[in-house]
N, C-alpha and C. Protein backbone atom coordinates (compact mmCIF):
# COMPACT_ATOMS: atom_id res chain seq x y z
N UNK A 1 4.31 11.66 0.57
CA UNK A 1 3.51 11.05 -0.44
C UNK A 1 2.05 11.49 -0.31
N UNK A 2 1.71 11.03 0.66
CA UNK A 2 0.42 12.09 0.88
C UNK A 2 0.14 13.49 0.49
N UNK A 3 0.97 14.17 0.69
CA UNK A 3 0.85 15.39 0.13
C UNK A 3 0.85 15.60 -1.45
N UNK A 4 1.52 14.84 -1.53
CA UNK A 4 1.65 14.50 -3.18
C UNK A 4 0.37 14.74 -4.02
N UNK A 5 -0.14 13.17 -3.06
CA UNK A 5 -1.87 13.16 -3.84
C UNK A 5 -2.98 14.18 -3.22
N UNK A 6 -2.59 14.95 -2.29
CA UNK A 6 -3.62 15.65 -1.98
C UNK A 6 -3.05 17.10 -2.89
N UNK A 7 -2.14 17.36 -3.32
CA UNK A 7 -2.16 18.15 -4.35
C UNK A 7 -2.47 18.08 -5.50
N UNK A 8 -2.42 16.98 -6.29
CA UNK A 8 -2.83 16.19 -7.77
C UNK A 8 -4.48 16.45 -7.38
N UNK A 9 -5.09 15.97 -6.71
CA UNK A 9 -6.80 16.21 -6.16
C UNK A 9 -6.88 17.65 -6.15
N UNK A 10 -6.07 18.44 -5.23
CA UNK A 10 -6.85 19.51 -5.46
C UNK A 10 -6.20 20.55 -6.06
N UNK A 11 -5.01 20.07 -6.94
CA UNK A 11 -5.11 21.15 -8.16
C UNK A 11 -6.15 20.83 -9.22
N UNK A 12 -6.06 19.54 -9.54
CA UNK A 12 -6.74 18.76 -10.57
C UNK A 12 -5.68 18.51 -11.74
N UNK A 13 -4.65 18.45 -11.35
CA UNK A 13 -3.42 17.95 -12.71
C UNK A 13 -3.49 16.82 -12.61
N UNK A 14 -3.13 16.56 -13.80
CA UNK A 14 -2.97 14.79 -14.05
C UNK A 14 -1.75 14.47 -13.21
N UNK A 15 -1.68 13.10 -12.91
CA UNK A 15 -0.33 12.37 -12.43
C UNK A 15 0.67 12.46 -13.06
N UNK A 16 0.80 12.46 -14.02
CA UNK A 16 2.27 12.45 -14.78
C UNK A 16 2.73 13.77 -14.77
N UNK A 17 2.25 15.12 -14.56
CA UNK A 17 2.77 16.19 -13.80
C UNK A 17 3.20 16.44 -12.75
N UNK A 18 2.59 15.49 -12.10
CA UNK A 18 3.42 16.03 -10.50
C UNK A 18 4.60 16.57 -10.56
N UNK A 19 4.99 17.51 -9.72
CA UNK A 19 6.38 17.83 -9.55
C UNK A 19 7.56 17.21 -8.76
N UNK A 20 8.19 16.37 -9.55
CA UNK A 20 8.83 15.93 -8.48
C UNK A 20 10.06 16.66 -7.83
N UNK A 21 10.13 17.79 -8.37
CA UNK A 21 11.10 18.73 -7.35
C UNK A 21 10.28 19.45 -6.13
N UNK A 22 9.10 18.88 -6.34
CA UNK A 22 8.64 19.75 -4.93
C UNK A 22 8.51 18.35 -3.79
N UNK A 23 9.24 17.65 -4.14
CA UNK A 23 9.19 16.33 -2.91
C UNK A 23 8.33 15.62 -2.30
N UNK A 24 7.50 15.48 -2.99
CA UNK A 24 6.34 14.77 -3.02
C UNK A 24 6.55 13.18 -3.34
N UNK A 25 7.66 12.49 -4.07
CA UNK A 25 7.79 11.31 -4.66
C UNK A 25 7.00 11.32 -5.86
N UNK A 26 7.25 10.24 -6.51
CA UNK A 26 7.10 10.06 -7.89
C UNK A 26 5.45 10.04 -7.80
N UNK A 27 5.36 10.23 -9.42
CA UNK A 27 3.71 10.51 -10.14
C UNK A 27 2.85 9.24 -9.99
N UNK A 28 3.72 7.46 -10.62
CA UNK A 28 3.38 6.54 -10.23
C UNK A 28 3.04 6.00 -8.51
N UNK A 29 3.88 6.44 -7.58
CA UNK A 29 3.71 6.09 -6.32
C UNK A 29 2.50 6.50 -5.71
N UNK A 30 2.70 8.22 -5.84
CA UNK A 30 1.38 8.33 -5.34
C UNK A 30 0.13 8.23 -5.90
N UNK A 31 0.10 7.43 -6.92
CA UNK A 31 -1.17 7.17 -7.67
C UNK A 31 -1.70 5.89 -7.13
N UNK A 32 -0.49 5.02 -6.86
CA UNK A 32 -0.67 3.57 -6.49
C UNK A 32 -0.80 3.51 -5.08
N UNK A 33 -0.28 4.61 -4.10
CA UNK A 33 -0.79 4.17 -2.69
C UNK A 33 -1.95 4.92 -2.73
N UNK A 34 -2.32 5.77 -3.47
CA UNK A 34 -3.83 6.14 -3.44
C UNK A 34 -4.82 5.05 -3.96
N UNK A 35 -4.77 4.68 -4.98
CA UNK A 35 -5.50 3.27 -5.40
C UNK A 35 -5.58 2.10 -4.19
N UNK A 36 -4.83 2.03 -4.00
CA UNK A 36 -4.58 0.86 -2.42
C UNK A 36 -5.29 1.34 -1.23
N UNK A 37 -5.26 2.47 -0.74
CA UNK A 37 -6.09 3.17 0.05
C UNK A 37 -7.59 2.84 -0.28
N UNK A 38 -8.04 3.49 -1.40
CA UNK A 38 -9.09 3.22 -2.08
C UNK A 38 -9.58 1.95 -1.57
N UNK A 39 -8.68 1.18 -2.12
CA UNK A 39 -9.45 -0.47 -1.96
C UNK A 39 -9.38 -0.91 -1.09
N UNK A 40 -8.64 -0.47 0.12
CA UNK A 40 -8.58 -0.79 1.59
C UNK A 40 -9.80 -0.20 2.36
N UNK A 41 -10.35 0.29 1.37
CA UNK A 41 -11.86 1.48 2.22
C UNK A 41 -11.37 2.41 3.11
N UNK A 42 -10.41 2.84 2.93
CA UNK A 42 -10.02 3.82 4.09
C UNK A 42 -10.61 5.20 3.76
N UNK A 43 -11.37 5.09 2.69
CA UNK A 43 -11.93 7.02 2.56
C UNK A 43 -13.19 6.91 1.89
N UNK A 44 -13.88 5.44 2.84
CA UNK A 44 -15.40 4.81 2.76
C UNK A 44 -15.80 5.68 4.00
């Protein structure tokens, strides 16, 4: 999942592209444990 969102960041594609054949998990998931992160201050 992590990898997920660190590819969506640094390709710059929107979420609803992600690939999910490249095994990353879904477009929603890693949007939402990134948001949660966020608000946990973990990348304060």
């Amino acid at each position: 999942m992590l990898e997920g969102i660190a590819f969506v960041l640094s390709t710059g594609i929107g979420w609803a592209k992600l690939p999910v054949e490249l095994g990353y998990g879904s477009d929603w998931t890693c949007w939402r444990r990134l948001h949660e992160r966020a608000e946990a201050g973990v990348f304060d």
